[in-house]
C-alpha atoms as a PDB file:
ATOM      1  CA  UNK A   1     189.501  -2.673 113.993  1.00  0.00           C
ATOM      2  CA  UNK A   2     189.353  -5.917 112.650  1.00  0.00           C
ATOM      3  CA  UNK A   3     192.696  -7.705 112.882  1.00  0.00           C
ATOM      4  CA  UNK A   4     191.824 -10.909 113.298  1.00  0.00           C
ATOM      5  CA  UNK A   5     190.106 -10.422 110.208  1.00  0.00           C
ATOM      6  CA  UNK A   6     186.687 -13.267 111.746  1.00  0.00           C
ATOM      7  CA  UNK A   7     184.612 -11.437 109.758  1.00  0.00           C
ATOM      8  CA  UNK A   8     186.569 -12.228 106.322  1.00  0.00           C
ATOM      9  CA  UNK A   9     186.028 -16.369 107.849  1.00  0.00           C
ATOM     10  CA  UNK A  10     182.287 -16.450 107.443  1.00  0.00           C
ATOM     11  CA  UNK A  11     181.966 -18.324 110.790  1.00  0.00           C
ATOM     12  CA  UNK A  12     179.230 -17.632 112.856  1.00  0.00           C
ATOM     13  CA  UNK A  13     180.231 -16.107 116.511  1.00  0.00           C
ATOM     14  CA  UNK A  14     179.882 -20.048 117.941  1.00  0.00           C
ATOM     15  CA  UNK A  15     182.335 -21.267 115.610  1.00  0.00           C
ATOM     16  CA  UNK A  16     184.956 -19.006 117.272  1.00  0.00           C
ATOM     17  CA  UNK A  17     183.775 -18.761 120.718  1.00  0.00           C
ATOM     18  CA  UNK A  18     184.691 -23.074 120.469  1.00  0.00           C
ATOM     19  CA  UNK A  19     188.361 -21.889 119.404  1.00  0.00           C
ATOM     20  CA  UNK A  20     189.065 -19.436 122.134  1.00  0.00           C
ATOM     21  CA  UNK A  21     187.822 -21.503 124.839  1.00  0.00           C
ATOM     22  CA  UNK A  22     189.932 -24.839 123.392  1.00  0.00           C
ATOM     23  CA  UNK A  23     192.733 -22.406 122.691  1.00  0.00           C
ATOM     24  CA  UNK A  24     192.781 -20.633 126.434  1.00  0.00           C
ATOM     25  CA  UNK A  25     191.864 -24.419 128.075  1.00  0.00           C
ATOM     26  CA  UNK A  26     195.205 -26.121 126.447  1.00  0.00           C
ATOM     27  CA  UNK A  27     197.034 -22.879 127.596  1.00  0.00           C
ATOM     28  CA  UNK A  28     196.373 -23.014 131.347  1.00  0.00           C
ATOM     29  CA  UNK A  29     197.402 -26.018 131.884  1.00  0.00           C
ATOM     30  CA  UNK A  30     200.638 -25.151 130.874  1.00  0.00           C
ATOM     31  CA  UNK A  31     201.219 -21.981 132.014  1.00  0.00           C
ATOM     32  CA  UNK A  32     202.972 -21.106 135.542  1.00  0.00           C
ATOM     33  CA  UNK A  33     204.580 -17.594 135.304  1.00  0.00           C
ATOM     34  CA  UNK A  34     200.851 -16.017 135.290  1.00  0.00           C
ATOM     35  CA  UNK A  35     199.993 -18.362 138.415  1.00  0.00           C
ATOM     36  CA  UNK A  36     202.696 -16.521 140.427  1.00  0.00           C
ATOM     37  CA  UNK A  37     203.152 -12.960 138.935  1.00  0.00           C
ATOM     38  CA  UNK A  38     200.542 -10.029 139.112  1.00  0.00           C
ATOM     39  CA  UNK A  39     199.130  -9.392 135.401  1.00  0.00           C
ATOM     40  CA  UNK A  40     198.210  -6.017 134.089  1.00  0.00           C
ATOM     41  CA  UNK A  41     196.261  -5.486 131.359  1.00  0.00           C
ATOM     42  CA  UNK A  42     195.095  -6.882 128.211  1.00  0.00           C
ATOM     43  CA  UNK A  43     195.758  -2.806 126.987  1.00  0.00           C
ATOM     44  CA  UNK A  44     195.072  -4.311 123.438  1.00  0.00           C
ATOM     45  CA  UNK A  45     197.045  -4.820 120.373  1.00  0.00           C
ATOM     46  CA  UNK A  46     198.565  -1.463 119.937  1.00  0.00           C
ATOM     47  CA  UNK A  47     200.803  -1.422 122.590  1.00  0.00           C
ATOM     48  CA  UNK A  48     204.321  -2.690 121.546  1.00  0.00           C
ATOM     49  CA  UNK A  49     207.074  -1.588 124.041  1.00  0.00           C
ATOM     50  CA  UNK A  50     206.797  -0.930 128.075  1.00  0.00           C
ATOM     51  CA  UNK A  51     209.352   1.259 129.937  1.00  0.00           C
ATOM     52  CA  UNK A  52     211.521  -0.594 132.606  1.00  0.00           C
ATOM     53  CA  UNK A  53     213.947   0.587 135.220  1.00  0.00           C
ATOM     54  CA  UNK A  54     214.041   3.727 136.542  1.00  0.00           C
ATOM     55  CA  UNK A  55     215.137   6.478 134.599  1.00  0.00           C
ATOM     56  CA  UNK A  56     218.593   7.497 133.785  1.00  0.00           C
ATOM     57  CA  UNK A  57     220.070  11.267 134.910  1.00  0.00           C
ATOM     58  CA  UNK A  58     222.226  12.521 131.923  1.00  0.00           C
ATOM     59  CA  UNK A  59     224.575  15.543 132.875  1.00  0.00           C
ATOM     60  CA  UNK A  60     225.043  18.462 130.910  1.00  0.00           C
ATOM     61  CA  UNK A  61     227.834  18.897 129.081  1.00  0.00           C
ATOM     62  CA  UNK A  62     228.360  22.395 129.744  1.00  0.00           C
ATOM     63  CA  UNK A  63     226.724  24.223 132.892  1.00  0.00           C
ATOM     64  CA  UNK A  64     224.521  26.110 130.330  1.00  0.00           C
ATOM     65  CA  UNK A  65     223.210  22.965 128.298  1.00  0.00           C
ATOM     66  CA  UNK A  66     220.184  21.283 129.168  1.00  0.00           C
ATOM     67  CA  UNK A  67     220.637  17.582 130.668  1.00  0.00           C
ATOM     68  CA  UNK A  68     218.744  14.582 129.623  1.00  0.00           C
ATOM     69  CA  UNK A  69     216.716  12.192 131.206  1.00  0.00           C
ATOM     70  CA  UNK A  70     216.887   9.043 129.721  1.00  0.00           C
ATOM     71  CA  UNK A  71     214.319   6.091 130.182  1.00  0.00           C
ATOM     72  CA  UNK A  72     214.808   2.543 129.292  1.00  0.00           C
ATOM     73  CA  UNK A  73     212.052   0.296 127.238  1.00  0.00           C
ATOM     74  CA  UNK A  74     211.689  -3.152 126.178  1.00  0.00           C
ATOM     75  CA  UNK A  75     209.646  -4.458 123.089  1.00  0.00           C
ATOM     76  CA  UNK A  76     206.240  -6.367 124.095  1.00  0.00           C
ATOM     77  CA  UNK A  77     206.793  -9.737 121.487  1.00  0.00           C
ATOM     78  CA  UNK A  78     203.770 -10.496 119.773  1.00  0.00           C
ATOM     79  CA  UNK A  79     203.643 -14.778 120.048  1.00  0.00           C
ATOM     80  CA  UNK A  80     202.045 -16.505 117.002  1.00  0.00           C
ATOM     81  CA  UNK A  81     201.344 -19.767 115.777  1.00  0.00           C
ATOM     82  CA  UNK A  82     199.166 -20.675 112.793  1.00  0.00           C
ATOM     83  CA  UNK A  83     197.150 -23.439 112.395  1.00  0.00           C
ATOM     84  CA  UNK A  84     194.490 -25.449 109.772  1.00  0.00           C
ATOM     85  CA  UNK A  85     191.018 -26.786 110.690  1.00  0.00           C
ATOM     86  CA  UNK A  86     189.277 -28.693 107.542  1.00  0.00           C
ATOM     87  CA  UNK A  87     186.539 -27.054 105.738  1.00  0.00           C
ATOM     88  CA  UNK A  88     184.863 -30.357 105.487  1.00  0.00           C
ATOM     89  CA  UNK A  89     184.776 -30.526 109.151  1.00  0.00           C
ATOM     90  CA  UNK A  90     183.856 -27.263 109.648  1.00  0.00           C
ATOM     91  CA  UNK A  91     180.440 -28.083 107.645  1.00  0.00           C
ATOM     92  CA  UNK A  92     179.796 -30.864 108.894  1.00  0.00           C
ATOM     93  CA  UNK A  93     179.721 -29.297 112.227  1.00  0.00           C
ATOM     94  CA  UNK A  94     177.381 -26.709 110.985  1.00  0.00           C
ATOM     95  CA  UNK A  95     175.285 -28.609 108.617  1.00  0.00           C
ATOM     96  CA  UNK A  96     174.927 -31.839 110.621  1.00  0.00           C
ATOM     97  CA  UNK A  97     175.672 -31.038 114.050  1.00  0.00           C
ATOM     98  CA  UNK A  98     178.781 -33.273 113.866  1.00  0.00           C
ATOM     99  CA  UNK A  99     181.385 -32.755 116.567  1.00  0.00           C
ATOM    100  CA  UNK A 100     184.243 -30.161 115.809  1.00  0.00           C
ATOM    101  CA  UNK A 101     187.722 -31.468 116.190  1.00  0.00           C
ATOM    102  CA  UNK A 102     189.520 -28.669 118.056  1.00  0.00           C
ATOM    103  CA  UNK A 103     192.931 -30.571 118.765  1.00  0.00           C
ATOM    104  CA  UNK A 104     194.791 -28.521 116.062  1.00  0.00           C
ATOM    105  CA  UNK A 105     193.908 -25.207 117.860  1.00  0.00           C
ATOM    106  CA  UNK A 106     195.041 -26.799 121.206  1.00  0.00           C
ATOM    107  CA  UNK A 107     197.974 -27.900 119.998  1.00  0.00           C
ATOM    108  CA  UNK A 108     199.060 -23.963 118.409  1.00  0.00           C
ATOM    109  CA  UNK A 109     198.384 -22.884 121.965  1.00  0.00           C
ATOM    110  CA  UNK A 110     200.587 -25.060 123.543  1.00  0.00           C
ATOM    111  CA  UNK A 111     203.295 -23.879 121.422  1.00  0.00           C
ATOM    112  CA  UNK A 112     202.162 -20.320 122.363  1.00  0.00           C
ATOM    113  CA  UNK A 113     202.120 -21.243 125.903  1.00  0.00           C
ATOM    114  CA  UNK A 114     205.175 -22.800 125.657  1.00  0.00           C
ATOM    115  CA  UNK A 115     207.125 -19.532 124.086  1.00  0.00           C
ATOM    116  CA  UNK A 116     205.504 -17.191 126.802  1.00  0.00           C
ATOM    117  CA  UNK A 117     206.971 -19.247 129.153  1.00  0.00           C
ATOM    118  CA  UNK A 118     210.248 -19.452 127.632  1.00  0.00           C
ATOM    119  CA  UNK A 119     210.054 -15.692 127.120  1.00  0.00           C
ATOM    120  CA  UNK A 120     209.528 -15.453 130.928  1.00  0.00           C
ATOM    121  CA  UNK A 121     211.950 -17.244 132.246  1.00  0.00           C
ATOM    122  CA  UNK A 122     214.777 -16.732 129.937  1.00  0.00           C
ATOM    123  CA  UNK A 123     214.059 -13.950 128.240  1.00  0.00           C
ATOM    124  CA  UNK A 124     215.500 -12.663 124.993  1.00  0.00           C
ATOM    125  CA  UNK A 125     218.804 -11.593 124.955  1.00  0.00           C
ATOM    126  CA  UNK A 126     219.289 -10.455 122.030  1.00  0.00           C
ATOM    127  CA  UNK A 127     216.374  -8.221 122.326  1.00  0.00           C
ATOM    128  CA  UNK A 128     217.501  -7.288 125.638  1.00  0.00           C
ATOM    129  CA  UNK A 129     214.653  -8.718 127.303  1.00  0.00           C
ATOM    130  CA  UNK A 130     215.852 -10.488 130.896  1.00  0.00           C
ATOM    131  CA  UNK A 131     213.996 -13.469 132.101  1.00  0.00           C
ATOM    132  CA  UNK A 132     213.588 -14.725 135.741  1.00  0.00           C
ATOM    133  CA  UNK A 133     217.075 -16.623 135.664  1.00  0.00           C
ATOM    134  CA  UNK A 134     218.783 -14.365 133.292  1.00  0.00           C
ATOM    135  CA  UNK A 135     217.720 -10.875 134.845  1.00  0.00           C
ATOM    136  CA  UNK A 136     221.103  -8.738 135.937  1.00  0.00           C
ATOM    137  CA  UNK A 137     221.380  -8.063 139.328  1.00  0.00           C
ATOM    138  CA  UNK A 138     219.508 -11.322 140.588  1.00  0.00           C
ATOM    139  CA  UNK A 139     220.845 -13.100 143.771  1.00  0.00           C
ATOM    140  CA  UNK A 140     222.173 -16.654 143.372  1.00  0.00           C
ATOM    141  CA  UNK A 141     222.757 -19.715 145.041  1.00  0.00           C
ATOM    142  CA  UNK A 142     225.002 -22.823 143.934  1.00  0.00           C
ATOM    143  CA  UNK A 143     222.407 -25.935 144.638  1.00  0.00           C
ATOM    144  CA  UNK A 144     223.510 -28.920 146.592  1.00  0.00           C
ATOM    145  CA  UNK A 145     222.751 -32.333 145.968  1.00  0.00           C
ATOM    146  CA  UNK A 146     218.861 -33.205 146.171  1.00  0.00           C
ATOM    147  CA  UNK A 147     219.023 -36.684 146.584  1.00  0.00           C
ATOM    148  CA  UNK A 148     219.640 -35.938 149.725  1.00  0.00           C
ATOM    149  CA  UNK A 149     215.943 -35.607 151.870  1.00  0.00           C
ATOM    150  CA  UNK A 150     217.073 -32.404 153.398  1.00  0.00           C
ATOM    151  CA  UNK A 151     219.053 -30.775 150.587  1.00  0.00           C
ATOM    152  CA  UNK A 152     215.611 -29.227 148.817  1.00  0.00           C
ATOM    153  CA  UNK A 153     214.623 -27.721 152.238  1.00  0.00           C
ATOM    154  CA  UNK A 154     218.334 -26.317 152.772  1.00  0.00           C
ATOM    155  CA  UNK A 155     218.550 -24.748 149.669  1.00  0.00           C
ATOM    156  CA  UNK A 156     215.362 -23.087 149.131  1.00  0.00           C
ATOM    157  CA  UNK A 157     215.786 -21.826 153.012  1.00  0.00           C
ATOM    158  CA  UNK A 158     219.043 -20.384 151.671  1.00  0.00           C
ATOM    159  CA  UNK A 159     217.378 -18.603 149.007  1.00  0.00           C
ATOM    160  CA  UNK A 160     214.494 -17.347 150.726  1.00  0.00           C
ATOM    161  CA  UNK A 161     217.131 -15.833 153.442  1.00  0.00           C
ATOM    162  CA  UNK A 162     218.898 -14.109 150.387  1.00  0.00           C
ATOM    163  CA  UNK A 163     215.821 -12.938 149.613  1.00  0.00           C
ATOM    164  CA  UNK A 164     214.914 -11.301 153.202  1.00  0.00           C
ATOM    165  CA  UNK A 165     218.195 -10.328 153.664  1.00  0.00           C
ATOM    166  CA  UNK A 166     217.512  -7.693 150.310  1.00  0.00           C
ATOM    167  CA  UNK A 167     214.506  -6.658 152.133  1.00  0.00           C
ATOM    168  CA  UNK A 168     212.040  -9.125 150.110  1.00  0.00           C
ATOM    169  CA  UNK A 169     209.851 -10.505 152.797  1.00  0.00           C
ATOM    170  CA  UNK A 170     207.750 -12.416 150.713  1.00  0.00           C
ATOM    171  CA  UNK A 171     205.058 -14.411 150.395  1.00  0.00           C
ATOM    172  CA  UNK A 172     207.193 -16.397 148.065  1.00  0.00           C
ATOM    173  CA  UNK A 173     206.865 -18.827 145.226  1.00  0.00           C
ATOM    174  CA  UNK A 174     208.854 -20.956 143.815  1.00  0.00           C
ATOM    175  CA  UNK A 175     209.448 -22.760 140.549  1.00  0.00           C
ATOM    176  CA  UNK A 176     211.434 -25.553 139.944  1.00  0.00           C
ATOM    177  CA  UNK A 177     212.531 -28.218 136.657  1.00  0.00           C
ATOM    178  CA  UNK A 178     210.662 -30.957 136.659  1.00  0.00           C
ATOM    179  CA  UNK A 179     212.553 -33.577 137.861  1.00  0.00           C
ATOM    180  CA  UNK A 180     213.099 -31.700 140.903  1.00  0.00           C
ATOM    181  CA  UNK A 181     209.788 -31.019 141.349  1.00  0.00           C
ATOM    182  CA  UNK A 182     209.065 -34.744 140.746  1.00  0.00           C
ATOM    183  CA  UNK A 183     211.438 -35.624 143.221  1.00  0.00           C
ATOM    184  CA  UNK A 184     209.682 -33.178 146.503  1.00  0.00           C
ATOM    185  CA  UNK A 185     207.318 -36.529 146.493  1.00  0.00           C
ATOM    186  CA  UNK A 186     209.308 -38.508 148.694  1.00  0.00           C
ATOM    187  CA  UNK A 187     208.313 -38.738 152.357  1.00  0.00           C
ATOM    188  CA  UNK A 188     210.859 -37.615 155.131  1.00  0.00           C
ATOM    189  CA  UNK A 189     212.306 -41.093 156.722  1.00  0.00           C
ATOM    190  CA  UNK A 190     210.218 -42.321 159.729  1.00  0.00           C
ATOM    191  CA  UNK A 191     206.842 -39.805 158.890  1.00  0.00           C
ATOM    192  CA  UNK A 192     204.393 -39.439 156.681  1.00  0.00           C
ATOM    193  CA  UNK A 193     205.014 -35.591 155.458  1.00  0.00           C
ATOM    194  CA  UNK A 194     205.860 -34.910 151.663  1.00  0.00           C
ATOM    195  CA  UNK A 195     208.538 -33.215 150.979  1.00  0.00           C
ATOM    196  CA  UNK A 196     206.709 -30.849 149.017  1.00  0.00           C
ATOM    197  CA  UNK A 197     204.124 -30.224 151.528  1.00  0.00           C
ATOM    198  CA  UNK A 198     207.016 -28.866 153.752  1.00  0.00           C
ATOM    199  CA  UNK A 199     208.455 -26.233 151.461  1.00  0.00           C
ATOM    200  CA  UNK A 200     204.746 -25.311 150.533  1.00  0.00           C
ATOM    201  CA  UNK A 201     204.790 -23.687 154.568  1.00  0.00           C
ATOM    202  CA  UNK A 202     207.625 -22.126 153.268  1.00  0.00           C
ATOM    203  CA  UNK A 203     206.710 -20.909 149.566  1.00  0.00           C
ATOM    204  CA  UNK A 204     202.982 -20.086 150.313  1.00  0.00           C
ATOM    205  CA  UNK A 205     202.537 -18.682 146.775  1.00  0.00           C
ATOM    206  CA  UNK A 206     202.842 -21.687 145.609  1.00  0.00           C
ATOM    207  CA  UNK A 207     205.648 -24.091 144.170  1.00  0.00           C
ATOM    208  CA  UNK A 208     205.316 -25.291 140.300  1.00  0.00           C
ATOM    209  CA  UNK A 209     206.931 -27.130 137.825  1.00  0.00           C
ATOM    210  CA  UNK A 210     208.256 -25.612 134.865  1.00  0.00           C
ATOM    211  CA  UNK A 211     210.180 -25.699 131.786  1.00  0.00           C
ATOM    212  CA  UNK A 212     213.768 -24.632 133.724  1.00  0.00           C
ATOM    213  CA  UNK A 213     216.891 -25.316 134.266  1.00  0.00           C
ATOM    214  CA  UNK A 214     217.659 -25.763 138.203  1.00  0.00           C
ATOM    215  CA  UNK A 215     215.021 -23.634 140.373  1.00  0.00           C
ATOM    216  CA  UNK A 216     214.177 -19.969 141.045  1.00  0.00           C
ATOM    217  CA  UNK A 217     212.920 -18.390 144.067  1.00  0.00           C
ATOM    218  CA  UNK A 218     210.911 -15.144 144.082  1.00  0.00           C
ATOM    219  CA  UNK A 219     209.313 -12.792 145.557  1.00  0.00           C
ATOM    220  CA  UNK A 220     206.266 -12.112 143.316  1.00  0.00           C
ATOM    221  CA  UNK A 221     206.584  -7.975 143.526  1.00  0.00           C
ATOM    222  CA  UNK A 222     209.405  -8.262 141.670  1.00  0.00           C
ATOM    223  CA  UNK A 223     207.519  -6.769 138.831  1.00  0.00           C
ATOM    224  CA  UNK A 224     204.400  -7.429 136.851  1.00  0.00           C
ATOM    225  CA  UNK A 225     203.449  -9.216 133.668  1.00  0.00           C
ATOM    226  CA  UNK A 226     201.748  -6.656 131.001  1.00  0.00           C
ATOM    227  CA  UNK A 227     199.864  -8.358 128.712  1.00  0.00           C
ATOM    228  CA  UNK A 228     198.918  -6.554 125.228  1.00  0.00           C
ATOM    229  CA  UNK A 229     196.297  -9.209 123.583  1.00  0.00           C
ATOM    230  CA  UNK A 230     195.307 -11.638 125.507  1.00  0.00           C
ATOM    231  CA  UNK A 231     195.360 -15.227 123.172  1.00  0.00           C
ATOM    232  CA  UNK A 232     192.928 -15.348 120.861  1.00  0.00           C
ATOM    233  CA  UNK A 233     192.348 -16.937 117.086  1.00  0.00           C
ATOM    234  CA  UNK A 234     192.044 -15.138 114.220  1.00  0.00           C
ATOM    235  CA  UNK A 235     191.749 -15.649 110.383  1.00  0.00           C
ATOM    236  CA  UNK A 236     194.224 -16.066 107.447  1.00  0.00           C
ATOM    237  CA  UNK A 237     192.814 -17.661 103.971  1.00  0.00           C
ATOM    238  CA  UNK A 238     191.273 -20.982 102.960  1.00  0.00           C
ATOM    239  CA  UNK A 239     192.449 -23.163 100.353  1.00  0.00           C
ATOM    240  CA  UNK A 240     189.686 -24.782  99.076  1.00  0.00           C
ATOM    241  CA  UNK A 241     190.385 -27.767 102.104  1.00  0.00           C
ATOM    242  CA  UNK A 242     191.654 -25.831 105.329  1.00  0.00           C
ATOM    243  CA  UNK A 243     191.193 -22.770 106.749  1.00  0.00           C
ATOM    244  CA  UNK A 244     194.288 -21.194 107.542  1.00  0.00           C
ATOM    245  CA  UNK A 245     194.083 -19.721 110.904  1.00  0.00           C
ATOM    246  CA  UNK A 246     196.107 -18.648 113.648  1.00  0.00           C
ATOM    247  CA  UNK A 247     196.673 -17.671 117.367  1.00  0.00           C
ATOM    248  CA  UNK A 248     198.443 -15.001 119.119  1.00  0.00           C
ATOM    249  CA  UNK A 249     198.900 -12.918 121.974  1.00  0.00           C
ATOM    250  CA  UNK A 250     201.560 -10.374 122.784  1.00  0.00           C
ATOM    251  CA  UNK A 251     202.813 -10.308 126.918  1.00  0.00           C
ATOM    252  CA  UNK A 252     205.793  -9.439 128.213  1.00  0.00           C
ATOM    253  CA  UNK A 253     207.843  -9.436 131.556  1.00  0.00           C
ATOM    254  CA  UNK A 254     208.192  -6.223 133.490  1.00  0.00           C
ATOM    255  CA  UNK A 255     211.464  -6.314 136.440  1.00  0.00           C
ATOM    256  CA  UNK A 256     211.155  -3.479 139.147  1.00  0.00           C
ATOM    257  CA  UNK A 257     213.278  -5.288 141.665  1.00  0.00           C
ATOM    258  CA  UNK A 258     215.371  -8.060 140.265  1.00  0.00           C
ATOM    259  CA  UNK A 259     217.135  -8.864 144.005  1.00  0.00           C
ATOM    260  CA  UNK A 260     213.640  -9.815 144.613  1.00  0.00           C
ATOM    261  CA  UNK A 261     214.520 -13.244 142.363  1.00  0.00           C
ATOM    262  CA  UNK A 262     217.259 -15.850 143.969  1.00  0.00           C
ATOM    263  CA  UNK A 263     217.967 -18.451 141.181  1.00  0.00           C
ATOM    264  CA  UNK A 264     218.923 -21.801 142.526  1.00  0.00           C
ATOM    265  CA  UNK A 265     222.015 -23.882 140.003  1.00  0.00           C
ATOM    266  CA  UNK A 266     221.120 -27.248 138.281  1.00  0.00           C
ATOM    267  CA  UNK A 267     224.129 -28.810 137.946  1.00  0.00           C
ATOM    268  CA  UNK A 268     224.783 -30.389 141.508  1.00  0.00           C
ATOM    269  CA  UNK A 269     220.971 -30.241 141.974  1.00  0.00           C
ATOM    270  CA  UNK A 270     220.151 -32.784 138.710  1.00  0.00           C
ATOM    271  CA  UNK A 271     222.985 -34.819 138.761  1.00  0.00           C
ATOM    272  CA  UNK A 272     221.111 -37.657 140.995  1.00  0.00           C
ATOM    273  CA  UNK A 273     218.515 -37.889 137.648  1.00  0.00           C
ATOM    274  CA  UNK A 274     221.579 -37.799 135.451  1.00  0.00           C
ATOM    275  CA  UNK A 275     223.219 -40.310 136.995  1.00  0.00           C
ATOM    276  CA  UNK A 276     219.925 -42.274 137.302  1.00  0.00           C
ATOM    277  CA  UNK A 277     219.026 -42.263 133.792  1.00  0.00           C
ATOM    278  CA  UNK A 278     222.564 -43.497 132.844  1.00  0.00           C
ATOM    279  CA  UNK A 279     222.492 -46.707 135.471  1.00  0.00           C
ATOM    280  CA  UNK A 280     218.950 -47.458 133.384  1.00  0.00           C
END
């Protein structure tokens, strides 16, 4: 089937090979959920919910009814962003050999990037999808203040202890806002070790900076990410001077074990960048 409708386009296969790879290039880059998290899949378009949890044991009401089992799902969001590439330019890539100007279609996957990652980490409420720091029945710690060399160190060691303590022994990785991820590039007084090499011993699956609040701690078999369509362009309509396109993808965050994620506050932890900014 035909979805992304390339064949209605009239490009030839080169013409859209360019977009995917500019596409999944700007993506990466942006990206950190899929650098820490197992990915299943792509299981293609068609699939639009996943079951999560375990399920749910409904009694009987009377001894000689028949009980229920009950399992929980969540919807897998398709992500979308549309975009325009000139037909001019288009023709003059394939008629003169001219170069093609792919920063529209890098620019609609940033914004798809940007809304997976959002989706990840936050989820959607109101959909009753949990994120990393939203997920019920995470473990928590109130973050101290990291302008303090040792502070980072303390706090992650506190969460990774939370963590053990539930029975998640790790490896672990850990993600972090970017100005305290900025800030792990201060040496410790009198040596020449980063900060952020030190909590790397610590968080061997890596430590990244991403669009948060604050920091989270995990252990990566908390669950998996499902992807449905991996990102990929596809065709809309032309008006005579663009070709309406697009780019999707449809993913979505699977929990098995949320005490397997230890969320770190911002308030106390950001307030040295506040308070920074404001002296500026």
């Amino acid at each position: 089937m035909d979805y992304l409708h390339r064949a209605q386009s009239g490009f030839p296969a080169p013409i859209w090979q360019a977009l995917d790879e500019a596409a999944i290039s700007s993506a990466r880059d942006r990206l950190t959920a899929r650098r820490f998290l197992d990915l299943e899949g792509p299981f293609g378009i068609g699939l639009t919910a996943i079951e999560i949890g375990r399920d749910d044991q409904v009694p009987a009401a009377a001894a000689d009814h028949a009980e229920a089992i009950m399992g929980r799902a969540v919807s897998l969001p398709m992500l979308r962003c549309a975009f325009g590439v000139s037909i001019r330019r288009i023709a003059a890539h394939l008629e003169n050999g001219q170069p093609l100007d792919l920063t529209a279609a890098e620019d609609a996957a940033e914004a798809v990037a940007d809304r997976e990652e959002e989706l990840i980490y936050r989820g959607q409420p109101d959909h009753h999808m949990s994120g990393l720091l939203t997920a019920e029945g995470r473990q928590h710690i109130d973050g101290g203040n990291w302008s303090a060399v040792e502070q980072a160190l303390a706090d992650v060691l506190a969460a990774v202890t939370r963590l053990d303590d539930a029975g998640h022994r790790g490896p672990y990785a850990l993600a972090l806002a970017p100005a305290l991820y900025n800030g792990l590039f201060r040496l410790y007084p009198g040596t020449d070790v980063l900060q952020l090499e030190h909590l790397r011993r610590l968080c061997t699956r890596g430590i990244y900076k991403a669009p948060i609040e604050g920091g989270v701690v995990v252990d990566p078999r908390l669950g998996k990410l499902v992807l449905g369509q991996d990102l990929q362009a596809g065709y809309a309509s032309q008006d005579g001077v663009h070709y309406r396109l697009y780019l999707t993808e449809s993913i979505a965050l699977r929990i098995d074990e949320p005490t397997a994620i230890c969320t770190i506050s911002a308030a106390a932890m950001e307030r040295p960048a506040r308070e920074a900014r404001a002296r500026r």
